[in-house]
Protein backbone atom coordinates (compact mmCIF):
# COMPACT_ATOMS: atom_id res chain seq x y z
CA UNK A 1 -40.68 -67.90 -43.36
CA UNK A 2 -43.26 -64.97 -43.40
CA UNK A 3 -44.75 -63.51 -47.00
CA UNK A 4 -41.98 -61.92 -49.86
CA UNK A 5 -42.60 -59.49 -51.90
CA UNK A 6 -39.71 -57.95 -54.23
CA UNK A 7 -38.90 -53.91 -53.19
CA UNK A 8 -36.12 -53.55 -55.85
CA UNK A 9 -34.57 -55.51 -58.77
CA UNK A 10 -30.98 -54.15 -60.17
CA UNK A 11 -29.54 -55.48 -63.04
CA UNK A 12 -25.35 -54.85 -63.77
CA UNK A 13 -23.89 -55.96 -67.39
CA UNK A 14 -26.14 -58.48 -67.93
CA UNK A 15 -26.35 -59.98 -71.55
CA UNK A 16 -27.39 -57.42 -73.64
CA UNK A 17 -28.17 -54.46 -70.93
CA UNK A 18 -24.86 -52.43 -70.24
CA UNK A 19 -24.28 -50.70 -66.84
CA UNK A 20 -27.21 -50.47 -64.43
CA UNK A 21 -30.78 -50.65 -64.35
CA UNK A 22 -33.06 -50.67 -61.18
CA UNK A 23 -36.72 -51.25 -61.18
CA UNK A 24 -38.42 -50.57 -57.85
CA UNK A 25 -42.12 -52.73 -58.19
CA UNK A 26 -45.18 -51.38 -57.86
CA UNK A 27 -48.59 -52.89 -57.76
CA UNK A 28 -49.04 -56.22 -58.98
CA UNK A 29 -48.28 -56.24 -62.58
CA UNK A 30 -45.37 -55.24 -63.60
CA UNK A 31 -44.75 -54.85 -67.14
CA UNK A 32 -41.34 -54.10 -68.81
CA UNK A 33 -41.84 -52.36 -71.99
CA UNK A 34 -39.65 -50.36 -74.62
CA UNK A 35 -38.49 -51.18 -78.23
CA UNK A 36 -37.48 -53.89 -79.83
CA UNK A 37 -33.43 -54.44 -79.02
CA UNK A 38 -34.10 -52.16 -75.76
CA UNK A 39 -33.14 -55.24 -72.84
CA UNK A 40 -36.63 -55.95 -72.22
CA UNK A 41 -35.63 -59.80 -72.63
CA UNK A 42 -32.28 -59.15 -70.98
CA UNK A 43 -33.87 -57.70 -67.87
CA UNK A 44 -36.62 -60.71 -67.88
CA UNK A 45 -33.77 -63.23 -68.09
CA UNK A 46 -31.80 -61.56 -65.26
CA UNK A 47 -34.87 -62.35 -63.11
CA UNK A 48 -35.58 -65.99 -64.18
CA UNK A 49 -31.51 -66.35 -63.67
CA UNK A 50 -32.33 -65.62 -59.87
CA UNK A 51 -34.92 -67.61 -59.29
CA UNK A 52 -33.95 -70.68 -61.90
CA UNK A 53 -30.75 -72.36 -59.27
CA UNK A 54 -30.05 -75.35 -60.92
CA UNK A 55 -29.53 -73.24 -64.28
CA UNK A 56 -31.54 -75.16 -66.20
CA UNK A 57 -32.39 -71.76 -68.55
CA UNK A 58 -28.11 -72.42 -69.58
CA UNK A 59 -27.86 -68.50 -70.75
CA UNK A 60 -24.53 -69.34 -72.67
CA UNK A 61 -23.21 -65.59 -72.53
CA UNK A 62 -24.70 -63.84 -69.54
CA UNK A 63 -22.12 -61.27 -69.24
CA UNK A 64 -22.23 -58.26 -71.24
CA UNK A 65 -19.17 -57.76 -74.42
CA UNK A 66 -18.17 -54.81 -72.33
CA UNK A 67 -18.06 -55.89 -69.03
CA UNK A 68 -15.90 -58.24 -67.06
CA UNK A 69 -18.78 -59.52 -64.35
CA UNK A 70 -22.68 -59.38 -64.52
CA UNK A 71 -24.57 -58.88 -61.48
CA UNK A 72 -28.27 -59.24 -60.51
CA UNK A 73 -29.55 -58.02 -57.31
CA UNK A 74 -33.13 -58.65 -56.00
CA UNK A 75 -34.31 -56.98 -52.60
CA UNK A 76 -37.07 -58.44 -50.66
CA UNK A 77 -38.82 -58.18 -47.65
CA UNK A 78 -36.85 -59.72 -46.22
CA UNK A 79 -33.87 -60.66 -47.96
CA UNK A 80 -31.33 -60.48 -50.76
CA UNK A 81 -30.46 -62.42 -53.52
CA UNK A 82 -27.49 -62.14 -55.49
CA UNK A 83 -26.38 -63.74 -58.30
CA UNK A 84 -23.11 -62.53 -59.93
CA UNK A 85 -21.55 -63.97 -63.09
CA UNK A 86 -17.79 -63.95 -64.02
CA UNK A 87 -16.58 -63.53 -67.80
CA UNK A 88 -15.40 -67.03 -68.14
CA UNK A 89 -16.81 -70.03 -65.33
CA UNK A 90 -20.45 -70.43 -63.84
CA UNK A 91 -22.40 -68.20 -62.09
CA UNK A 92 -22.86 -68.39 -58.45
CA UNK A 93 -25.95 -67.75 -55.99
CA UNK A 94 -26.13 -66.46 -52.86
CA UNK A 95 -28.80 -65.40 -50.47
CA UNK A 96 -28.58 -62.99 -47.24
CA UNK A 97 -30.70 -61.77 -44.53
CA UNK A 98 -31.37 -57.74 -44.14
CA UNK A 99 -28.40 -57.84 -41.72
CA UNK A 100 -26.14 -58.97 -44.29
CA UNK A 101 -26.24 -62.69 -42.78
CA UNK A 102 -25.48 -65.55 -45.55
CA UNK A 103 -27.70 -68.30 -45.92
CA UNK A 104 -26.19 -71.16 -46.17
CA UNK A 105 -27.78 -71.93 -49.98
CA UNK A 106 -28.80 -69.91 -52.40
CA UNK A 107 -30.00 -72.60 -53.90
CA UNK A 108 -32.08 -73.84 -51.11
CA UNK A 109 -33.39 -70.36 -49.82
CA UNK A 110 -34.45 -69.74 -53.51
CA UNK A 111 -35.94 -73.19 -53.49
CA UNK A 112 -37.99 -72.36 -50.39
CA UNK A 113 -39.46 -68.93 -50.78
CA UNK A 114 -40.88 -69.71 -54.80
CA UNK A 115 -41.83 -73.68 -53.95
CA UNK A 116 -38.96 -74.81 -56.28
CA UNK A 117 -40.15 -74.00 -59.48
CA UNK A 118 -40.10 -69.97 -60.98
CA UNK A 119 -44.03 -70.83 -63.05
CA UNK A 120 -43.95 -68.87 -66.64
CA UNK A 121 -46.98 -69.70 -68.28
CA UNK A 122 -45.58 -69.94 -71.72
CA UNK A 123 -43.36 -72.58 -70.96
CA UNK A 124 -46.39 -74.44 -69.73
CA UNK A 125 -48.46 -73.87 -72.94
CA UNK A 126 -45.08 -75.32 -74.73
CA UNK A 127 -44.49 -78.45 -72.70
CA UNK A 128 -45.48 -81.44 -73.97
CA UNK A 129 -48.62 -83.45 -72.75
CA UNK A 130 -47.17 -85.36 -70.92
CA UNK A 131 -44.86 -82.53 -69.12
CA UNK A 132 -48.13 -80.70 -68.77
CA UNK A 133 -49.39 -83.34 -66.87
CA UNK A 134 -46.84 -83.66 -64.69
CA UNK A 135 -46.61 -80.15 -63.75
CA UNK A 136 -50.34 -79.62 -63.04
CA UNK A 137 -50.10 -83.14 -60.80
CA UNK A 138 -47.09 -81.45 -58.82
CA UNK A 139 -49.48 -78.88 -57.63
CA UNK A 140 -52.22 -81.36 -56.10
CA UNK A 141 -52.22 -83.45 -53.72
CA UNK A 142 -53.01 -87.14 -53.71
CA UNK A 143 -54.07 -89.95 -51.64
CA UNK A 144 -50.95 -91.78 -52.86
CA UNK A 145 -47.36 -91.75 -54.45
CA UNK A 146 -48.61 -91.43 -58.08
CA UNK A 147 -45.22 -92.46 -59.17
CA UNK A 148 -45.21 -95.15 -56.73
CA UNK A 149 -48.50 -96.41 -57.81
CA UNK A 150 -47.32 -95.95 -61.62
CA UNK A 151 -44.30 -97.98 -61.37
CA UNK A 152 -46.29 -100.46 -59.52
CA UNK A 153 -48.94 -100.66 -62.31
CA UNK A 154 -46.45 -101.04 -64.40
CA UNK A 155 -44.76 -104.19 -63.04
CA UNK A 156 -48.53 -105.43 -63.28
CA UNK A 157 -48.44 -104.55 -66.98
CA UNK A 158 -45.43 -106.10 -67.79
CA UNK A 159 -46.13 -109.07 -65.97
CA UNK A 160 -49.30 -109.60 -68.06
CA UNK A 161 -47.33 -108.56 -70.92
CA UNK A 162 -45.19 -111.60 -70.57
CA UNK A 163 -48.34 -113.66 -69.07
CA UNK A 164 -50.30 -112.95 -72.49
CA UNK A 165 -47.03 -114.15 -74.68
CA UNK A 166 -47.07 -117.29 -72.74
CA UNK A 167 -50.64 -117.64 -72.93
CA UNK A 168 -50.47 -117.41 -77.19
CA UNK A 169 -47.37 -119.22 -77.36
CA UNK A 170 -48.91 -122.52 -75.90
CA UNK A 171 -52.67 -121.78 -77.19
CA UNK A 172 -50.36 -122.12 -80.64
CA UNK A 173 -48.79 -125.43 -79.36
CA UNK A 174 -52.24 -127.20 -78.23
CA UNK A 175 -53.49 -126.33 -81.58
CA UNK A 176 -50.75 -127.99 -83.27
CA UNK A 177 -51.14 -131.02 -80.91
CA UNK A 178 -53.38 -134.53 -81.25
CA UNK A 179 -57.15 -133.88 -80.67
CA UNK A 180 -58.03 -135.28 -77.57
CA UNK A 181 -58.98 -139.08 -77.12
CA UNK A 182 -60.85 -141.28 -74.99
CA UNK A 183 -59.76 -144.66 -76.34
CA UNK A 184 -56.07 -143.97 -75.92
CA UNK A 185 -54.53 -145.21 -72.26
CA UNK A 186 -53.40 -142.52 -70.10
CA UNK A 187 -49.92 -143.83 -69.64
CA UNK A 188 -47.94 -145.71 -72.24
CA UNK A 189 -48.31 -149.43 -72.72
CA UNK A 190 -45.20 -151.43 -71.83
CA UNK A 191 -43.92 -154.35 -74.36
CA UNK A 192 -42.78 -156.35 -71.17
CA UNK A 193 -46.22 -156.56 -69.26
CA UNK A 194 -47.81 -157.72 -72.56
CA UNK A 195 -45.51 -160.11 -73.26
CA UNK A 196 -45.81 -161.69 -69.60
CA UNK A 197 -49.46 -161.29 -69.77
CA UNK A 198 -49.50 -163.56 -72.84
CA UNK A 199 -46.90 -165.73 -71.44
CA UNK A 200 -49.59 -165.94 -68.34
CA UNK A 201 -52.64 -167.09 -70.98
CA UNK A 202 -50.16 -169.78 -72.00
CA UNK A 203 -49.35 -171.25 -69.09
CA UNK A 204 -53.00 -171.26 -68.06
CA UNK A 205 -53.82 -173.08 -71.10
CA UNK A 206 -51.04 -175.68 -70.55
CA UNK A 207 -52.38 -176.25 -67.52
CA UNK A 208 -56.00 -176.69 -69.27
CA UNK A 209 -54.43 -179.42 -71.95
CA UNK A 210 -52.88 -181.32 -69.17
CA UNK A 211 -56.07 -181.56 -67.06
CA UNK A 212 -57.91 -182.51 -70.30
CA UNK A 213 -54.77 -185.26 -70.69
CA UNK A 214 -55.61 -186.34 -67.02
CA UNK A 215 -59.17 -186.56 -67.67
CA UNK A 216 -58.74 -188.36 -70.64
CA UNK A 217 -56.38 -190.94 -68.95
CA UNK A 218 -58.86 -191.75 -66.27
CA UNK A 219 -61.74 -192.31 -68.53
CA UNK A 220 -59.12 -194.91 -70.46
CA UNK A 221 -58.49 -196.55 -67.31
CA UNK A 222 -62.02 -196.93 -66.44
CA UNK A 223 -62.33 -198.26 -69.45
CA UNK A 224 -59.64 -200.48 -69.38
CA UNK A 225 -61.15 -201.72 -65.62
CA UNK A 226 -64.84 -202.44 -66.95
CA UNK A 227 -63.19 -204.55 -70.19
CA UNK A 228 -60.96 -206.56 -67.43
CA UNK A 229 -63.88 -206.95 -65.59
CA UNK A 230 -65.67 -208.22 -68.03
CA UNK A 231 -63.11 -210.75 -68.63
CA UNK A 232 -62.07 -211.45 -64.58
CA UNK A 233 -66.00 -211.68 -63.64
CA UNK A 234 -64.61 -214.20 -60.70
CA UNK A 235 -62.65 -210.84 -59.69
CA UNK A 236 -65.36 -208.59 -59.30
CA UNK A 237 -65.44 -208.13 -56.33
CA UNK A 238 -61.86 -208.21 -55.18
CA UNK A 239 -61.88 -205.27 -57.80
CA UNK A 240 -65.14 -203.57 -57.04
CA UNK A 241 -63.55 -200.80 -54.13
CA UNK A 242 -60.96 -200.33 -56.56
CA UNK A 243 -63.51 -199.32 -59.11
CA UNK A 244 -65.40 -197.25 -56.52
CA UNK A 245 -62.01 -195.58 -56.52
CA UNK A 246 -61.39 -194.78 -59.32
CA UNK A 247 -64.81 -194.12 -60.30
CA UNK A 248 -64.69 -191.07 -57.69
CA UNK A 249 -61.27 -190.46 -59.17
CA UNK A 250 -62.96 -190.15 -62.78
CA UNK A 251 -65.24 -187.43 -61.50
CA UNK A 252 -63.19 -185.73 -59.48
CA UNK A 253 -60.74 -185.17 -62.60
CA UNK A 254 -63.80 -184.40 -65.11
CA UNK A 255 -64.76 -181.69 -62.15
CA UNK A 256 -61.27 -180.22 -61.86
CA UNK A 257 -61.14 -180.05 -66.12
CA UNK A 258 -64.64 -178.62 -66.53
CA UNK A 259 -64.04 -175.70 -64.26
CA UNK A 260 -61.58 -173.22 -65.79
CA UNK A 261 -62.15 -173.00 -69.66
CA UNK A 262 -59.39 -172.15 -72.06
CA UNK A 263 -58.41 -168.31 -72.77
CA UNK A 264 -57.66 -166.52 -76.13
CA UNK A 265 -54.45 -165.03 -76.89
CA UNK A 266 -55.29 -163.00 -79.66
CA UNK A 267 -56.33 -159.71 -77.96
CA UNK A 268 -52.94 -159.53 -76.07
CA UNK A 269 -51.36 -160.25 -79.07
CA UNK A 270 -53.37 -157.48 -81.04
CA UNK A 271 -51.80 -154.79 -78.55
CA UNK A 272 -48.42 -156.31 -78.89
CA UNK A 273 -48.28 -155.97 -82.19
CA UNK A 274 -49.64 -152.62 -82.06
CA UNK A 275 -47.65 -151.27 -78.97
CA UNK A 276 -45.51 -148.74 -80.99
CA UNK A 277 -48.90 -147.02 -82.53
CA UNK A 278 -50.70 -147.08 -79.22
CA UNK A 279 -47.89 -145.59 -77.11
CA UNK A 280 -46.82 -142.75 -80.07
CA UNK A 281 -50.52 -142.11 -79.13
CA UNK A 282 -50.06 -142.00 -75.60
CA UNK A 283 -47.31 -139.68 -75.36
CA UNK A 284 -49.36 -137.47 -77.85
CA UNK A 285 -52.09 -137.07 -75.46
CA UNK A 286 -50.08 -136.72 -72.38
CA UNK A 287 -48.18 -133.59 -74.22
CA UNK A 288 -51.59 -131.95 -74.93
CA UNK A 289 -52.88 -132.73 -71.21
CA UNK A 290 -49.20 -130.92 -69.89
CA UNK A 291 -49.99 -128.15 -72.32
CA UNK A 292 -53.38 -127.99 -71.70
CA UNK A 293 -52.55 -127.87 -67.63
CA UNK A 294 -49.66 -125.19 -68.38
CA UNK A 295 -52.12 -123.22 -70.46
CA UNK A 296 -54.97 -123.19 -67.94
CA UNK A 297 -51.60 -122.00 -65.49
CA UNK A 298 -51.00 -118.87 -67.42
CA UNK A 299 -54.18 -117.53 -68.49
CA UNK A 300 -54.94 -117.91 -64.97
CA UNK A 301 -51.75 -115.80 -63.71
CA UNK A 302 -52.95 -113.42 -66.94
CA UNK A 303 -56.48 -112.73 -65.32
CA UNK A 304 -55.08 -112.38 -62.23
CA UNK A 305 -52.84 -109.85 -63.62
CA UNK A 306 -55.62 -108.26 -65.46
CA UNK A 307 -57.32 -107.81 -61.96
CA UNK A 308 -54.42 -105.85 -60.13
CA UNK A 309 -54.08 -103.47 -62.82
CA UNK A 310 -57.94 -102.95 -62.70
CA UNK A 311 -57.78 -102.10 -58.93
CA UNK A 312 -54.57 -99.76 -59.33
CA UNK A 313 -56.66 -98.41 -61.85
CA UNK A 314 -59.36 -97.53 -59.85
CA UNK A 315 -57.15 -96.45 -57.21
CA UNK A 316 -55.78 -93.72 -59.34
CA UNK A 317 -59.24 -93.12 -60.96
CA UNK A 318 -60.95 -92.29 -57.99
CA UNK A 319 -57.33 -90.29 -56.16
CA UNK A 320 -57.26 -88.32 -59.26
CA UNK A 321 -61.51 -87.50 -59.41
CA UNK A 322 -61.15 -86.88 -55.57
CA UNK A 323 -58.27 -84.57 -56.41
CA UNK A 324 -59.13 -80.37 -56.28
CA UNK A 325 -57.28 -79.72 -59.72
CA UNK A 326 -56.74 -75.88 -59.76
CA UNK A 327 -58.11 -73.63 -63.24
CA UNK A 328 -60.68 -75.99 -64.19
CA UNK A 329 -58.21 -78.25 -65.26
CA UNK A 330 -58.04 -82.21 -64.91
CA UNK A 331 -55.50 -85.07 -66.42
CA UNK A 332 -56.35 -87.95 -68.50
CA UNK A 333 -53.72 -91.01 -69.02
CA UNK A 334 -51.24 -89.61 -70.92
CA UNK A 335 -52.48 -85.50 -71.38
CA UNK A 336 -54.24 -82.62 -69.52
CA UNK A 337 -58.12 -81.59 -70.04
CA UNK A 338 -60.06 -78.38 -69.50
CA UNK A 339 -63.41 -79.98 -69.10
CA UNK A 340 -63.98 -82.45 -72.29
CA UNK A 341 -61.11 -80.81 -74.22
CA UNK A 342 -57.71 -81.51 -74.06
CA UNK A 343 -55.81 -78.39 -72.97
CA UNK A 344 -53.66 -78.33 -76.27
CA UNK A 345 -57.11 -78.29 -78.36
CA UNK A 346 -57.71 -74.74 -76.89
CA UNK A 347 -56.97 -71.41 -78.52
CA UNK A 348 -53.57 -69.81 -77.46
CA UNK A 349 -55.16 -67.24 -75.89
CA UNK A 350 -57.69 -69.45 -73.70
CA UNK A 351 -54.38 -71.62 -72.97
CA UNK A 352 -52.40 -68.31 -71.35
CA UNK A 353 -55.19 -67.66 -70.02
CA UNK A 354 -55.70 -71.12 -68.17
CA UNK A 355 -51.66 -71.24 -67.89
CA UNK A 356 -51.73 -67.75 -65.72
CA UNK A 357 -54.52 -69.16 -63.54
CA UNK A 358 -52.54 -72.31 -62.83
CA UNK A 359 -49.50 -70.38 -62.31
CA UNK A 360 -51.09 -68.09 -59.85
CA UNK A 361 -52.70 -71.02 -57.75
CA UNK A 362 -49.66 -71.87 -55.51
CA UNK A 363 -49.39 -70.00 -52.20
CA UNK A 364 -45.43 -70.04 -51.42
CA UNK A 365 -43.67 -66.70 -49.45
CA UNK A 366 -42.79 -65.19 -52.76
CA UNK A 367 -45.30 -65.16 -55.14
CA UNK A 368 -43.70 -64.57 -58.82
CA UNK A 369 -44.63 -65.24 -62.08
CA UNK A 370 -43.01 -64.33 -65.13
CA UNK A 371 -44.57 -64.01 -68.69
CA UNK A 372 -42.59 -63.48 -71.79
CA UNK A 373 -45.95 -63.57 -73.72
CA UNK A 374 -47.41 -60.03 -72.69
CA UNK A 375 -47.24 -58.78 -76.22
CA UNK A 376 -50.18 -61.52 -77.15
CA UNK A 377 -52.54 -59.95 -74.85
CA UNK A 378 -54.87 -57.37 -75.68
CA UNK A 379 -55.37 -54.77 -73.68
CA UNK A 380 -58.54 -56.96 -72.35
CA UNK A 381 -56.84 -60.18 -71.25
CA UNK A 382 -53.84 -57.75 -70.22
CA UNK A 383 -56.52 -56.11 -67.50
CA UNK A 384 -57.59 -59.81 -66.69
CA UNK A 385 -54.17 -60.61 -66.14
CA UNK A 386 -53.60 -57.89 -63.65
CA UNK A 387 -57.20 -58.78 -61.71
CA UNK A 388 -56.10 -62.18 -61.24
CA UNK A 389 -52.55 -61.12 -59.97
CA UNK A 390 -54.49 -58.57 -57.62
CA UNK A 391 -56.60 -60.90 -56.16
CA UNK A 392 -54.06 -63.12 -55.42
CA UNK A 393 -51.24 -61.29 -54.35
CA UNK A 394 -49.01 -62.24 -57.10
CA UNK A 395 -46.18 -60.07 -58.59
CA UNK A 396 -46.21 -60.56 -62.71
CA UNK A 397 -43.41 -59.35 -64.26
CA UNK A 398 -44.63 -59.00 -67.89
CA UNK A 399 -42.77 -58.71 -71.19
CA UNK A 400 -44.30 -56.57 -73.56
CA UNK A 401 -43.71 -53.49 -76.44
CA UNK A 402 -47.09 -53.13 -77.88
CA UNK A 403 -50.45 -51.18 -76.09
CA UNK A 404 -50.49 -48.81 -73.13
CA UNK A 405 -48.13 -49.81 -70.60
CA UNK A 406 -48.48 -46.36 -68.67
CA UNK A 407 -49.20 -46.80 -64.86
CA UNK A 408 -48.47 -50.21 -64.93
CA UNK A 409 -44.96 -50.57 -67.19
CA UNK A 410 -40.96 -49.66 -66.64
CA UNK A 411 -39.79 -48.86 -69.85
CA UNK A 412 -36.47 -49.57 -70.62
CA UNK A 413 -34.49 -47.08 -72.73
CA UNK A 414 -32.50 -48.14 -75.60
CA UNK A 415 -29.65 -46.70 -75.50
CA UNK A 416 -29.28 -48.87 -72.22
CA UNK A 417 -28.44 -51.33 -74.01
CA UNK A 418 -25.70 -52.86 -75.72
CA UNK A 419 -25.09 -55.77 -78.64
């Protein structure tokens, strides 16, 4: 669509102004003046009405006492735009070529000649921070979604937000648990395996006692064989292989009882009896090792948390340094700055001033701003005001009663107007 500008504005019955009024623009700056109670704000409304579709400005009683209908009429280039009002029900919208053709929207024809939003700079000086912000981001662009890239930073955030309550919550439980020791078995000690390893020690030492008994027997009977020989000496040597025998026998016994030695039971027995103490230990230690491992776990997840937020961080960082911020301006986390100051530090007049710049930065076909605020200006930042709009081809329509508005002002009359 090729450049707008506005040729005439009419006005019909509209809140406070009764019958007609028709401005026909000239120059840049266009300032509506008159008395107090003359339809100066009437005739400014009538204009945001038009270029406001989704009615967000809700005028409750748009239609003047007197009249049945209000209508507002704005010619452009190339273009109309109508918006008409009955006495009771919404308003309604409409657009047309210069041939009388209807656009199919209103709404969208508005939407694409003014780039969506009608910009009056005292509604940006009264946002909030954090509406500020948004606004001025809306008119640069980005390397990236920055909603996208919030909401994803934000997931990151909450995750570590959880991450960090885990991490404290079992940090608090290892405290509470049994310092850590050496001495105590890493699993618990079962009754059952000590009991059959002490059952084990005594059947080994049965064993020893009836080797000894063996041993014992065969020195008797050796014994017992020299005594009878002693007494049989004419046997001798009928007997003397079977004292060879068991001679051999003798050491062969002594050899098998000299080589195991008897064990103790009384270690064993110690843990037995101390089985309950050792294991209440055990299970002590292997709930601080689980914490310990789940603790380890979650600060890890927490640093690793800490380390995507850091890079979406620096993502946005260097998108929004990159970024060519219009009027100076720049945004901080959660507010917008006009070099080291925060924008809502500034003096109200430095703030219209830097609002009027930002509103006069776009480029769409019809380039409008309104300013109810013209009666804060001096006559100075009124000229400034008008240099900026000239340079930039932007049609102000200003509000304003006070100062010299000859050559650049339609004045309103009062008795044009109606309670």
């Amino acid at each position: 669509m090729t450049s707008q500008k506005i040729e005439k504005i009419t006005v019909t019955d509209f809140m406070g102004i009764e019958g007609t009024i028709e401005m026909f623009p000239t120059g840049y700056l266009q300032v509506i003046a008159g008395p107090n109670g003359s339809g100066k704000s009437s005739f400014m409304s009538a204009v945001e009405e038009c270029f406001d579709p989704a009615g967000t400005r809700l005028i409750p009683n748009p239609v003047n006492n007197k009249a049945k209908r209000a209508r507002v009429e704005i010619l452009l280039t190339d273009g109309r735009i109508v918006r008409e009002y009955p006495k009771d029900g919404p308003g309604t919208l409409t657009a047309y070529a210069l041939d009388g053709a209807k656009y199919p929207s209103g709404k969208e024809f508005v939407a694409g000649i003014t780039g969506g939003v009608l910009f009056d700079p005292v509604d940006f000086v009264k946002l909030s921070d954090k509406e500020q912000r948004q606004t001025l981001l809306s008119k640069v662009t980005l390397p990236f979604n920055l909603a996208e890239i919030e909401a994803k930073r934000k997931g990151f955030f909450d995750g570590r937000t959880d991450k960090t309550r885990e991490v404290k919550r079992l940090a608090a439980q290892l405290a509470g648990c049994a310092q850590a020791d050496a001495s105590v078995p890493n699993a618990e000690v079962s009754a059952a395996s000590l009991h059959a390893e002490i059952n084990a020690i005594y059947e080994h030492n049965t064993e020893v006692n009836r080797r000894n008994n063996a041993a014992e027997a065969a020195v008797l009977a050796r014994v017992a064989a020299d005594q009878r020989g002693k007494a049989l000496a004419a046997e001798m040597d009928e007997h003397r292989a079977q004292r060879g025998a068991l001679l051999a026998a003798e050491r062969a016994a002594i050899g098998v009882a000299t080589s195991i030695a008897p064990q103790s039971p009384d270690a064993v027995a110690a843990q037995l009896a101390s089985i309950d103490e050792t294991n209440v230990k055990v299970r002590a230690q292997l709930t601080r090792a689980a914490i310990a491992a789940e603790l380890d776990d979650r600060t890890a997840e927490e640093a690793a948390l800490t380390a995507s937020i850091a890079d979406i961080d620096k993502v946005k960082a260097d998108g929004l340094s990159a970024a060519d911020f219009p009027a100076g301006l720049s945004v901080s986390d959660d507010a917008i700055m006009f070099g080291d100051i925060t924008f809502k530090q500034l003096n109200t007049a430095r703030q219209d001033s830097i609002a009027f710049d930002l509103a006069t930065s776009g480029n769409p076909d019809l380039k409008i701003v309104v300013m109810k605020s013209g009666n804060d200006l001096d006559d100075v930042s009124l000229a400034a005001v008008q240099k900026l709009a000239n340079e930039r081809g932007y049609f102000v329509l200003m509000e304003r009663y006070r100062g010299d508005a000859d050559g650049v002002g339609f004045r309103i009359q009062t008795p044009a107007v109606s309670a």
